[in-house]
Protein backbone atom coordinates (compact mmCIF):
# COMPACT_ATOMS: atom_id res chain seq x y z
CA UNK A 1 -11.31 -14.49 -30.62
CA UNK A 2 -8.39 -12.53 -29.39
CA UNK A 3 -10.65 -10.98 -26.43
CA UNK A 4 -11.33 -14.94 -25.30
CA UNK A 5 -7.25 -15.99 -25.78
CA UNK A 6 -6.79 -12.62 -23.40
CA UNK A 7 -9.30 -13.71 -21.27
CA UNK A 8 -8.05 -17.37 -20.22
CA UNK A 9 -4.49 -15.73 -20.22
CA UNK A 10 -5.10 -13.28 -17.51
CA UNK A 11 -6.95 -15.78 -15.34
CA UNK A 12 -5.80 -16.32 -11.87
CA UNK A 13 -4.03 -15.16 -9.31
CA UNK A 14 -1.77 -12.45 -11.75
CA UNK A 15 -5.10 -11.22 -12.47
CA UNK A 16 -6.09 -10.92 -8.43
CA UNK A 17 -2.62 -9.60 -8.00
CA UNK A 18 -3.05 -6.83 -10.56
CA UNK A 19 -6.67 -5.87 -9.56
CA UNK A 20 -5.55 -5.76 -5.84
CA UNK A 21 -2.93 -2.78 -6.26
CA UNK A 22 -4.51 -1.37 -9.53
CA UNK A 23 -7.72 -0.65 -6.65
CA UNK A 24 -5.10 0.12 -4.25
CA UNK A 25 -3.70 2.96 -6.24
CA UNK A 26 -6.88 4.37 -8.00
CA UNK A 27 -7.38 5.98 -4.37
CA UNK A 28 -5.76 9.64 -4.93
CA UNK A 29 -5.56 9.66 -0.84
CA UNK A 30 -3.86 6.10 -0.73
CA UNK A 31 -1.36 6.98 -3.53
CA UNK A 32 -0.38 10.14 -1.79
CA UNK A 33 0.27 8.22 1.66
CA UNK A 34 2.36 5.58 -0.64
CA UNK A 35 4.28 8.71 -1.77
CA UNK A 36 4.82 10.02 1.79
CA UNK A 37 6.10 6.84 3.48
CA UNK A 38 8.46 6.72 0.33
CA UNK A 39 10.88 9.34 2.49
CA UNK A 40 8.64 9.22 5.98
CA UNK A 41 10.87 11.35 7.64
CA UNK A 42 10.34 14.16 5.47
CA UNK A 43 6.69 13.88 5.62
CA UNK A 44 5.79 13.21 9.29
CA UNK A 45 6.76 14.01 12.74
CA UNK A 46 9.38 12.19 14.69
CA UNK A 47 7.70 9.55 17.03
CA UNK A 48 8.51 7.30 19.94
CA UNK A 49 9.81 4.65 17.79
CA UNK A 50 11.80 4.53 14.85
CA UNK A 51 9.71 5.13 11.67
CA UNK A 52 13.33 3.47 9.62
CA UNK A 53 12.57 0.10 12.01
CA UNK A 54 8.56 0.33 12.23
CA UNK A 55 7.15 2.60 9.58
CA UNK A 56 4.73 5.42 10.37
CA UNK A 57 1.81 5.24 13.12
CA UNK A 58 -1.24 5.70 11.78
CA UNK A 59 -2.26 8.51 13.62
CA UNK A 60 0.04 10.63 11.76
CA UNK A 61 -1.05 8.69 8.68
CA UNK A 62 -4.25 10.24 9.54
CA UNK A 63 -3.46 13.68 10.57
CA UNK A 64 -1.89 14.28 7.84
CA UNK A 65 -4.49 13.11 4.82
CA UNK A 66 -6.82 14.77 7.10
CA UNK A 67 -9.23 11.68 6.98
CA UNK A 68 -10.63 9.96 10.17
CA UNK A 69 -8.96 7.20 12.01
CA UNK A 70 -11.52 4.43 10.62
CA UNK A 71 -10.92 5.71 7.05
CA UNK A 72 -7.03 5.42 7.77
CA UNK A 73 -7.53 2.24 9.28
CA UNK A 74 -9.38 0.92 6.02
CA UNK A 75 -7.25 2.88 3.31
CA UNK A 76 -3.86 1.04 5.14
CA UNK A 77 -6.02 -2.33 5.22
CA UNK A 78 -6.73 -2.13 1.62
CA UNK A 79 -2.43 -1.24 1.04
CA UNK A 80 -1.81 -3.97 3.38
CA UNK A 81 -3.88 -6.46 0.66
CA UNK A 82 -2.23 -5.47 -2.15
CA UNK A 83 0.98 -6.38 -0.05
CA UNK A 84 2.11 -2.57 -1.02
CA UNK A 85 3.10 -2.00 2.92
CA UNK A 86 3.70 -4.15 6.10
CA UNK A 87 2.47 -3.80 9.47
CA UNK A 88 3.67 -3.68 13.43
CA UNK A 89 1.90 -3.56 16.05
CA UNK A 90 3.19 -2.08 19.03
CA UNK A 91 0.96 -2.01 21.98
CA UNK A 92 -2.62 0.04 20.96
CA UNK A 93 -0.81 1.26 17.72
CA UNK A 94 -0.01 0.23 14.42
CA UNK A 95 3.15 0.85 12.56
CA UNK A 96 3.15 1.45 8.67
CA UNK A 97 5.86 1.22 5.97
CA UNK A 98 6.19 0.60 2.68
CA UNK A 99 7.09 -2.98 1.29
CA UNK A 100 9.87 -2.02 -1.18
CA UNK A 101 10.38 -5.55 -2.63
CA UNK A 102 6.51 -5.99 -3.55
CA UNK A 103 6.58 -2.33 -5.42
CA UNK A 104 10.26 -2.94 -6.86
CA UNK A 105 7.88 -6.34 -8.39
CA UNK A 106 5.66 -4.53 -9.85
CA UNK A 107 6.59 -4.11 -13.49
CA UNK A 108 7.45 -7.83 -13.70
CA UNK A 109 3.60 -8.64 -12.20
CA UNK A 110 2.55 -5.94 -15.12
CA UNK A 111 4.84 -7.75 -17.82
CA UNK A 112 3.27 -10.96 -16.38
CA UNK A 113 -0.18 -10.07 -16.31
CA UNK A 114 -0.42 -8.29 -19.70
């Protein structure tokens, strides 16, 4: 019985929620990149624009976990679900940082959700 009452209370969109960034993290590459746009100017190269203003491109995303550009492009999509970072385009590139309200939320979706 107590597996069934755990069931029905983690149903819905807690549960999605939850799933979404527990996949998000499981990713060793994906939870170093969250590490490394925690202080991106210690981590990566000055650019054009302001990494404080528009995050990180994801070139240097990709240079530095050494992946290739479609792998960056789908580790920063699956972030980007789990509403862990934000997005800005800017011309052929896009600009990564982290969303500091959705991870500061996190412990109160984990209280929530279990």
């Amino acid at each position: 019985m107590p597996i069934l009452r755990y069931t029905v209370l983690m149903a819905g969109s807690h549960l999605d929620e939850l799933l979404d960034v527990c996949k998000a993290l499981a990713n060793p590459t994906r939870l170093q990149i969250m590490g490394w746009l925690r202080d991106p100017a210690e981590y990566f190269a000055p650019q054009a624009d302001p990494m404080e203003e528009v995050g990180v491109c994801v070139k240097q995303i990709q240079e530095k976990a050494g992946i290739s550009q479609s792998t960056a492009s789908q580790f920063m999509a699956v972030l980007q679900r789990a509403r862990l970072v934000e997005s800005t385009r800017i011309g052929q590139w896009t600009y990564y940082r982290r969303d500091d309200s959705r991870i500061a939320g996190l412990p109160e979706l984990l209280k929530e959700s279990l």
